[in-house]
PDB file of N, CA and C in Angstrom:
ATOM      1  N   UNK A   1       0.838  -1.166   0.000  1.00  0.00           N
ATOM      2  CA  UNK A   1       0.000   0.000   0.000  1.00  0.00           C
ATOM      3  C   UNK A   1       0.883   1.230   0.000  1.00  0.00           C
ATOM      4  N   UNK A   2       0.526   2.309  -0.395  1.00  0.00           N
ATOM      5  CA  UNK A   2       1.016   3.448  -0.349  1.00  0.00           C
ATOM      6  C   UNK A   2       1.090   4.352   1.132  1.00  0.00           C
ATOM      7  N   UNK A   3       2.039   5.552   0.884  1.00  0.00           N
ATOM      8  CA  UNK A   3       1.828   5.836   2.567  1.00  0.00           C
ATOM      9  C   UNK A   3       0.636   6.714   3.055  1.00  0.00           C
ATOM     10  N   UNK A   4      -0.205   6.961   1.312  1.00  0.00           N
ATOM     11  CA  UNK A   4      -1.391   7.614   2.070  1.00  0.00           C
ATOM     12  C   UNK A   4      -2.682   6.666   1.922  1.00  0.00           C
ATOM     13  N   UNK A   5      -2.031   5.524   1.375  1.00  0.00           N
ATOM     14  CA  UNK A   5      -3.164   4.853   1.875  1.00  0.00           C
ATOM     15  C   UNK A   5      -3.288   4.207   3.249  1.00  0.00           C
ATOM     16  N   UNK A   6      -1.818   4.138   3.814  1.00  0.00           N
ATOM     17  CA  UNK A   6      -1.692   3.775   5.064  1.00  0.00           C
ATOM     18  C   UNK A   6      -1.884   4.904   6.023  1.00  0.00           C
ATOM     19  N   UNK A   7      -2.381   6.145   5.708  1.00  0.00           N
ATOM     20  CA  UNK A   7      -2.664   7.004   6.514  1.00  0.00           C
ATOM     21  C   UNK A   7      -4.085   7.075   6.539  1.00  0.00           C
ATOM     22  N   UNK A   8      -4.896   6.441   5.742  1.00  0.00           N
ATOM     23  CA  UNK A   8      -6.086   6.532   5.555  1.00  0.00           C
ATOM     24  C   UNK A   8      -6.589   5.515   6.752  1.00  0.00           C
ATOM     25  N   UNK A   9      -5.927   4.420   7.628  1.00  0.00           N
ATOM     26  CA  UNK A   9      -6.540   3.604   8.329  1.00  0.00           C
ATOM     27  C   UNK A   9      -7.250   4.377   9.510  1.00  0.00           C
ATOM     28  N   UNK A  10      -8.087   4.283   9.699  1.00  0.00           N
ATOM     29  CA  UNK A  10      -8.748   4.866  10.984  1.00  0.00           C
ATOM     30  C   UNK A  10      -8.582   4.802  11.724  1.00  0.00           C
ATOM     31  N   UNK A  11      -8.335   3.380  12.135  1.00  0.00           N
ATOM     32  CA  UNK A  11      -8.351   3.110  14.048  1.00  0.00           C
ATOM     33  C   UNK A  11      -7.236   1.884  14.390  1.00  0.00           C
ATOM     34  N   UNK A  12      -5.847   2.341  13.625  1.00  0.00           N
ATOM     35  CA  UNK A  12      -4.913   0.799  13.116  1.00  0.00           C
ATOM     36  C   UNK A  12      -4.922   0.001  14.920  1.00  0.00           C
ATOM     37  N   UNK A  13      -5.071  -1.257  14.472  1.00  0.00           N
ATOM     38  CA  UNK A  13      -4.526  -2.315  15.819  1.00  0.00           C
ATOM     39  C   UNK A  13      -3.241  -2.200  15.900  1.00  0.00           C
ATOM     40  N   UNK A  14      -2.976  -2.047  17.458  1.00  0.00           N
ATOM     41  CA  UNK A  14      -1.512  -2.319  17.731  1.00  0.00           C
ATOM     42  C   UNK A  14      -0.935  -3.544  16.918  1.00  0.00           C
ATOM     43  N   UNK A  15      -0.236  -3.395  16.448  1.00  0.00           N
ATOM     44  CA  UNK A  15       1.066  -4.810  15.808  1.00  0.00           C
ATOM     45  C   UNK A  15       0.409  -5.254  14.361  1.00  0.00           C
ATOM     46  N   UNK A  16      -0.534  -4.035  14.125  1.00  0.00           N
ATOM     47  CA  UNK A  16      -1.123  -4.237  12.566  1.00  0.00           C
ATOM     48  C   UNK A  16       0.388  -3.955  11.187  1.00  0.00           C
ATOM     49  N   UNK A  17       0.441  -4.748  10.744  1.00  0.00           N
ATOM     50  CA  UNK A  17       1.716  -5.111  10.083  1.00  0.00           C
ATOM     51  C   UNK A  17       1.075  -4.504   8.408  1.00  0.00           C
ATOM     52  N   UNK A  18       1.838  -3.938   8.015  1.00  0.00           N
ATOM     53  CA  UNK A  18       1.355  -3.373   6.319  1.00  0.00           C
ATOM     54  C   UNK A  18       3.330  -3.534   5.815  1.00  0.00           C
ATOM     55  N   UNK A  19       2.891  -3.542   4.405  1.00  0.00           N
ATOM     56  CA  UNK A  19       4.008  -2.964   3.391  1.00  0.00           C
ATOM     57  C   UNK A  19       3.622  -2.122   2.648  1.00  0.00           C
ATOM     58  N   UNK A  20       4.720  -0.412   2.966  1.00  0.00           N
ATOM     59  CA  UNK A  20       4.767   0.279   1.897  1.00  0.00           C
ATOM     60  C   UNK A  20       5.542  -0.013   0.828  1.00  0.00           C
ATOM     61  N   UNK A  21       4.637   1.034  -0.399  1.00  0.00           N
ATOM     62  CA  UNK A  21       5.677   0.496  -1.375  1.00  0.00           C
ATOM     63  C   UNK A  21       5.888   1.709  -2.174  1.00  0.00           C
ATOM     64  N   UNK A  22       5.754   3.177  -1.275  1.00  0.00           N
ATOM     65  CA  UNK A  22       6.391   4.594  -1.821  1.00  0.00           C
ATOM     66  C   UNK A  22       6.765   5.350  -0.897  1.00  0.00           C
ATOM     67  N   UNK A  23       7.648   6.342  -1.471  1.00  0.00           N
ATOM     68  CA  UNK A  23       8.707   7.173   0.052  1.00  0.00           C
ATOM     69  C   UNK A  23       9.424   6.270   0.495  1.00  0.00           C
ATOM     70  N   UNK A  24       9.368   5.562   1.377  1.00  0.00           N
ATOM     71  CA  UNK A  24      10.671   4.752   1.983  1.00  0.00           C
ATOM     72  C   UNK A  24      10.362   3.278   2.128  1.00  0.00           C
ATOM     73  N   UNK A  25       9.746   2.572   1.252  1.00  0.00           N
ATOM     74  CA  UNK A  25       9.194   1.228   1.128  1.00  0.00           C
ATOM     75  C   UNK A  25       9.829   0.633   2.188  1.00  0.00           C
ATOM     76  N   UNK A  26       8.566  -0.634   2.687  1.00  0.00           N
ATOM     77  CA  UNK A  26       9.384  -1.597   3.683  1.00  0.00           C
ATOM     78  C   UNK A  26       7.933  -1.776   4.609  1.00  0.00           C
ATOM     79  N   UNK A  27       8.172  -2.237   5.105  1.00  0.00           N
ATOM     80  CA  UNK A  27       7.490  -3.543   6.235  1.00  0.00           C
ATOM     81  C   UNK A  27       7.418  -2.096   7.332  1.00  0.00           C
ATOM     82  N   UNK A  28       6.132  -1.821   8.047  1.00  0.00           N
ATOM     83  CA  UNK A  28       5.531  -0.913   9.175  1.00  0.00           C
ATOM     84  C   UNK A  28       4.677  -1.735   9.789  1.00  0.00           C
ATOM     85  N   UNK A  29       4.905  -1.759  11.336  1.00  0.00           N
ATOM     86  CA  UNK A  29       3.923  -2.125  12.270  1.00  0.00           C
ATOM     87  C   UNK A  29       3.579  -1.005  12.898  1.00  0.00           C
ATOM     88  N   UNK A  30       2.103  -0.723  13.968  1.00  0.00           N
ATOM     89  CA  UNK A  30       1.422   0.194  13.857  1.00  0.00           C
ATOM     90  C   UNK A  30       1.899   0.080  15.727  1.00  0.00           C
ATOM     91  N   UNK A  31       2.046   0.848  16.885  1.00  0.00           N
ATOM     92  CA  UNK A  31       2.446   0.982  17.887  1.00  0.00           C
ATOM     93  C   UNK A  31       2.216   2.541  18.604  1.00  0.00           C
ATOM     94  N   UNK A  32       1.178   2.620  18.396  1.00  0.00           N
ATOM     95  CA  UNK A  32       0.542   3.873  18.770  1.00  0.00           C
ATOM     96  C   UNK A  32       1.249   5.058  17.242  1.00  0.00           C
ATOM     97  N   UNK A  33       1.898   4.630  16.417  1.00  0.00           N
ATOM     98  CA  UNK A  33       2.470   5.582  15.393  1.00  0.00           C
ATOM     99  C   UNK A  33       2.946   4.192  14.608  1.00  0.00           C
ATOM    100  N   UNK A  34       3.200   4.293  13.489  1.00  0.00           N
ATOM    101  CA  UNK A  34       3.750   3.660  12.128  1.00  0.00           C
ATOM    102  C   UNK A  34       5.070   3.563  12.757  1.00  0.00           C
ATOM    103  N   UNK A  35       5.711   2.172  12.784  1.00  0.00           N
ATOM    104  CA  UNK A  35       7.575   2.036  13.086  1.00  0.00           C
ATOM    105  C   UNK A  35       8.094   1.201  11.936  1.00  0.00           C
ATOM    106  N   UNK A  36       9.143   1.173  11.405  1.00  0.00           N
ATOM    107  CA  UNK A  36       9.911   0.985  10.250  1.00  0.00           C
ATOM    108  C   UNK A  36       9.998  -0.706  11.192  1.00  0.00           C
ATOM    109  N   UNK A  37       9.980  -1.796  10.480  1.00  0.00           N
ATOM    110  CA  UNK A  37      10.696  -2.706  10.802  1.00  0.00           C
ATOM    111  C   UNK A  37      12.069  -3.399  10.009  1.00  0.00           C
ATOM    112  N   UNK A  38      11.901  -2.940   8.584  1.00  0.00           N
ATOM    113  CA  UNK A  38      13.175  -3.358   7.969  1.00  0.00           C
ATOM    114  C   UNK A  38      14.065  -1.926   8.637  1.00  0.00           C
ATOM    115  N   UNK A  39      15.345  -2.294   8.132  1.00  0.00           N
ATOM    116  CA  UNK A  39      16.250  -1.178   8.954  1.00  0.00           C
ATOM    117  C   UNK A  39      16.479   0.261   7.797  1.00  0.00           C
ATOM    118  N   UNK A  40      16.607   1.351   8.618  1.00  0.00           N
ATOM    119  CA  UNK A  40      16.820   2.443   7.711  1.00  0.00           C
ATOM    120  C   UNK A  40      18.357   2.955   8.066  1.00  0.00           C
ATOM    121  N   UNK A  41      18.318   4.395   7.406  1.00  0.00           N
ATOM    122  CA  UNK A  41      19.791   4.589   7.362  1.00  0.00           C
ATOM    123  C   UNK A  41      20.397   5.074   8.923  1.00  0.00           C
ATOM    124  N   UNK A  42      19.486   5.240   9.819  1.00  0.00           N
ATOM    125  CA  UNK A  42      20.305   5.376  11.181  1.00  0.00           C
ATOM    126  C   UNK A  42      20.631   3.595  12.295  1.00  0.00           C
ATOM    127  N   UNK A  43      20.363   3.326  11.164  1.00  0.00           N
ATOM    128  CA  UNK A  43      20.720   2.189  11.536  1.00  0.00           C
ATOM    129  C   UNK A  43      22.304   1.418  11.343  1.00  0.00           C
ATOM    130  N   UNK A  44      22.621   0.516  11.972  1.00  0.00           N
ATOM    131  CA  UNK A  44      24.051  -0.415  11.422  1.00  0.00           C
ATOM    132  C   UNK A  44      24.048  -0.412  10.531  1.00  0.00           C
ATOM    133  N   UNK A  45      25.019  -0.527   9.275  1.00  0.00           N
ATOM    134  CA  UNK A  45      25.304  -0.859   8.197  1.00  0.00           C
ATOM    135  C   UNK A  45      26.302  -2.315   8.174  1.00  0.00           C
ATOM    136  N   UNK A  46      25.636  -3.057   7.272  1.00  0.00           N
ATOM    137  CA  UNK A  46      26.675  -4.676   7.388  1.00  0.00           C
ATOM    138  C   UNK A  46      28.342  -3.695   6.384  1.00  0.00           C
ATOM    139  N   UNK A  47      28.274  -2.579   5.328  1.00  0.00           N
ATOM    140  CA  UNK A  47      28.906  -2.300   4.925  1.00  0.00           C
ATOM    141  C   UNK A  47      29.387  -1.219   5.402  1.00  0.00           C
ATOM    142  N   UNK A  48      29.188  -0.564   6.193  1.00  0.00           N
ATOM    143  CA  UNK A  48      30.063   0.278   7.604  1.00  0.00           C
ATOM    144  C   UNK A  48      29.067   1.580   7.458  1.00  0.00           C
ATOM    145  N   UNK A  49      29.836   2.193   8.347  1.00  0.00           N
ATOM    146  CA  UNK A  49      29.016   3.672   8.574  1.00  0.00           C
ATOM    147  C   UNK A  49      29.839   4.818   8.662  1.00  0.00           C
ATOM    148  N   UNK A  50      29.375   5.970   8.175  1.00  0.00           N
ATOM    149  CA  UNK A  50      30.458   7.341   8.207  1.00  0.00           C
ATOM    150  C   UNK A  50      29.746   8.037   9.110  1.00  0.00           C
ATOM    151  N   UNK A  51      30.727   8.364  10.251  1.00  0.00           N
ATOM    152  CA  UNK A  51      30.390   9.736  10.669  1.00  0.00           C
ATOM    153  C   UNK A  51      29.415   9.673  12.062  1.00  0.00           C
ATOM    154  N   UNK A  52      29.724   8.320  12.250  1.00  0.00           N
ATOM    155  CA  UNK A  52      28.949   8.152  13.310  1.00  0.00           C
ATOM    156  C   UNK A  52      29.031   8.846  14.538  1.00  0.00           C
ATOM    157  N   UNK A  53      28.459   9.370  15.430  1.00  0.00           N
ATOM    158  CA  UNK A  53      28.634  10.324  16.561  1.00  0.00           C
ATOM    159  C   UNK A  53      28.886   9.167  17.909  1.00  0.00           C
ATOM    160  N   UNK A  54      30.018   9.123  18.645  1.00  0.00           N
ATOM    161  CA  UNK A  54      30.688   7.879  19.737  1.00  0.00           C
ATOM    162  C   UNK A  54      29.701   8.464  20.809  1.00  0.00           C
ATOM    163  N   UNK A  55      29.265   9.589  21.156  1.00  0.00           N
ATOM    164  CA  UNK A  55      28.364  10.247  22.320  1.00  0.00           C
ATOM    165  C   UNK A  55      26.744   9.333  22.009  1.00  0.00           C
ATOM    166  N   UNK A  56      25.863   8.789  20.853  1.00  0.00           N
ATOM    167  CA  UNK A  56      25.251   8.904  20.867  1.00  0.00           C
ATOM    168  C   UNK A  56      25.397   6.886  19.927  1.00  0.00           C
ATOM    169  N   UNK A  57      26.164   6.663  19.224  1.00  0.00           N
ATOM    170  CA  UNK A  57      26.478   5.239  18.818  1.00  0.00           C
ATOM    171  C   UNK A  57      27.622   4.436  18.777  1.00  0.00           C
ATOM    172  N   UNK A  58      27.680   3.277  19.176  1.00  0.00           N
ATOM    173  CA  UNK A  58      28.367   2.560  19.777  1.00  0.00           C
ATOM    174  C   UNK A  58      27.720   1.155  19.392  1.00  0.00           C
ATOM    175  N   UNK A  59      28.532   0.096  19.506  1.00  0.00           N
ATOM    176  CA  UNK A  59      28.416  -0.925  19.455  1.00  0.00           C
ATOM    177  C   UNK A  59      28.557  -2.124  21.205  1.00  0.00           C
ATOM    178  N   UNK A  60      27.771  -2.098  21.712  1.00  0.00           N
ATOM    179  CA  UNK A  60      27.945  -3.020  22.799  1.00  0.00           C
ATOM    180  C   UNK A  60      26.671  -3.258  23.703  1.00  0.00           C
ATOM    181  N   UNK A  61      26.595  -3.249  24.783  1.00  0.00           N
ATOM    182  CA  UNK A  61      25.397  -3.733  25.541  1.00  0.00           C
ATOM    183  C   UNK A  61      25.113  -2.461  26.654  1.00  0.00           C
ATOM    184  N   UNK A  62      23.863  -2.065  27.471  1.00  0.00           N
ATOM    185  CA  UNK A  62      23.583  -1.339  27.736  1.00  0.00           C
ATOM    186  C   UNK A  62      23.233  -1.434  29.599  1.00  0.00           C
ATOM    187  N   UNK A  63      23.976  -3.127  29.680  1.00  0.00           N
ATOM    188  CA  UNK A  63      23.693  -3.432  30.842  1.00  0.00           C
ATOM    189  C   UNK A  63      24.948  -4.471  31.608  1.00  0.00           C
ATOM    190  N   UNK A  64      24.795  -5.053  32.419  1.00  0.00           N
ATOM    191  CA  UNK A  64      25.999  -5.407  33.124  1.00  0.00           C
ATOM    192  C   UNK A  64      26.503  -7.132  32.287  1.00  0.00           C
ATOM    193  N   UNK A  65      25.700  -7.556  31.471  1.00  0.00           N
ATOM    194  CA  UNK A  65      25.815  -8.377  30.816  1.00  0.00           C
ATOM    195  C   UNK A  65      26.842  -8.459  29.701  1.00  0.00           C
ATOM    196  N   UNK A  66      27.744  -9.451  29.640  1.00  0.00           N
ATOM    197  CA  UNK A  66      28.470  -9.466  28.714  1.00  0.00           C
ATOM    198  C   UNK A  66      28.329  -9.530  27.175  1.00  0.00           C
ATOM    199  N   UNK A  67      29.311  -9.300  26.051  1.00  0.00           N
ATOM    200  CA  UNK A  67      29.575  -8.857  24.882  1.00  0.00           C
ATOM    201  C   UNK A  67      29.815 -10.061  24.135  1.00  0.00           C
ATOM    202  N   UNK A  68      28.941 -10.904  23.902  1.00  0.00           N
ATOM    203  CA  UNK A  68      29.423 -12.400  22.992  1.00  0.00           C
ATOM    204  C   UNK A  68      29.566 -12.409  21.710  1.00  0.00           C
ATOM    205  N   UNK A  69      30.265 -12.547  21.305  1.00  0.00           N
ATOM    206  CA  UNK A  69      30.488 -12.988  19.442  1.00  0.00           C
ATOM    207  C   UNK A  69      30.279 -14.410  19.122  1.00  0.00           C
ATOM    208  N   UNK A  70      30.003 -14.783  18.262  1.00  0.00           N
ATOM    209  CA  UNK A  70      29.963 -15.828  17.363  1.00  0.00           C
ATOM    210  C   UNK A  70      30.141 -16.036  16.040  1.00  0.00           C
ATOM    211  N   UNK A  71      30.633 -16.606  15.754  1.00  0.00           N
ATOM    212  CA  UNK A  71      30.854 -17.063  14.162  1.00  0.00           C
ATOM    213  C   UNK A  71      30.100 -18.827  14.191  1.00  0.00           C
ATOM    214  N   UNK A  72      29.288 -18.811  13.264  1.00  0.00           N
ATOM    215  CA  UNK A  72      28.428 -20.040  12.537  1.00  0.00           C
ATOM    216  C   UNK A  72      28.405 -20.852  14.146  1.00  0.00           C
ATOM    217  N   UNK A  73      27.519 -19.807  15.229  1.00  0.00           N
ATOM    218  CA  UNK A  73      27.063 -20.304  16.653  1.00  0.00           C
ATOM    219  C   UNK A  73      27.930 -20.836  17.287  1.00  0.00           C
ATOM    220  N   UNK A  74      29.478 -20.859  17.383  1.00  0.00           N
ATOM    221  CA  UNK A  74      30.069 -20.865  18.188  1.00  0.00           C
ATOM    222  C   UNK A  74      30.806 -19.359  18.436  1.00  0.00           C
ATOM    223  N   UNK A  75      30.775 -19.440  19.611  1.00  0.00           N
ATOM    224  CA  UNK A  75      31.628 -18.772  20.794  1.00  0.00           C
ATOM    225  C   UNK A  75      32.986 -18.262  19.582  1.00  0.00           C
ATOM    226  N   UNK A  76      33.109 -17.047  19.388  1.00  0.00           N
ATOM    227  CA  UNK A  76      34.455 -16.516  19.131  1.00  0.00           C
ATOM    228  C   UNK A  76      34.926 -15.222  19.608  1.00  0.00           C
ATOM    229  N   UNK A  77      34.477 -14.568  20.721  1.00  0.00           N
ATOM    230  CA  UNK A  77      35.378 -13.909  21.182  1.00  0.00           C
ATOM    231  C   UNK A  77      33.821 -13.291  22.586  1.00  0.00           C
ATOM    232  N   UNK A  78      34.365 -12.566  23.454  1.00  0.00           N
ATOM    233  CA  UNK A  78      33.834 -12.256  24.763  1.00  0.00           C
ATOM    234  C   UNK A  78      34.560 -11.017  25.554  1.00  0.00           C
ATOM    235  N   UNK A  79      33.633 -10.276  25.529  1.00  0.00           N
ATOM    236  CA  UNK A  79      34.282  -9.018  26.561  1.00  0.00           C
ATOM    237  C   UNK A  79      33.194  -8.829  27.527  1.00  0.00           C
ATOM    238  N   UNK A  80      34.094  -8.941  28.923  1.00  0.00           N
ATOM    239  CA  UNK A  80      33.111  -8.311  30.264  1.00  0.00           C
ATOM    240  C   UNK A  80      33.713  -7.374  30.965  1.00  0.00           C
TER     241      UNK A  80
END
């Protein structure tokens, strides 16, 4: 659907799932407002990122829990 046809819903259900497919196409679930579920550009990049701000992105965990890596589900590296 388009994004004004997805503005046209009246009364969307929480976790009502649509695909746009103009302006910024992709997969939206409805959560009191429309949220992107495929990833956009403030997001990670698998092919890197410029310019990222270290005050505001970072790569790690947000709690006292450790930092696990894996390669093909094993264990390859760990920071605590």
């Amino acid at each position: 659907m388009t994004l004004s046809q997805r503005n046209l819903i009246g009364a969307p259900a929480v976790g009502l799932l649509i695909f746009q497919t103009d302006n910024t196409p992709g997969f939206y679930y409805y959560n009191g407002g429309w949220k992107p579920v495929t990833p956009g550009t403030s997001w990670w990049s698998l092919t890197g990122n410029s310019g990222p701000d270290s005050s505001k992105n970072f790569l790690g965990t947000k709690d006292a829990h450790p930092l696990v890596f894996r390669v093909n589900n094993q264990k390859s590296g760990y920071i605590d």
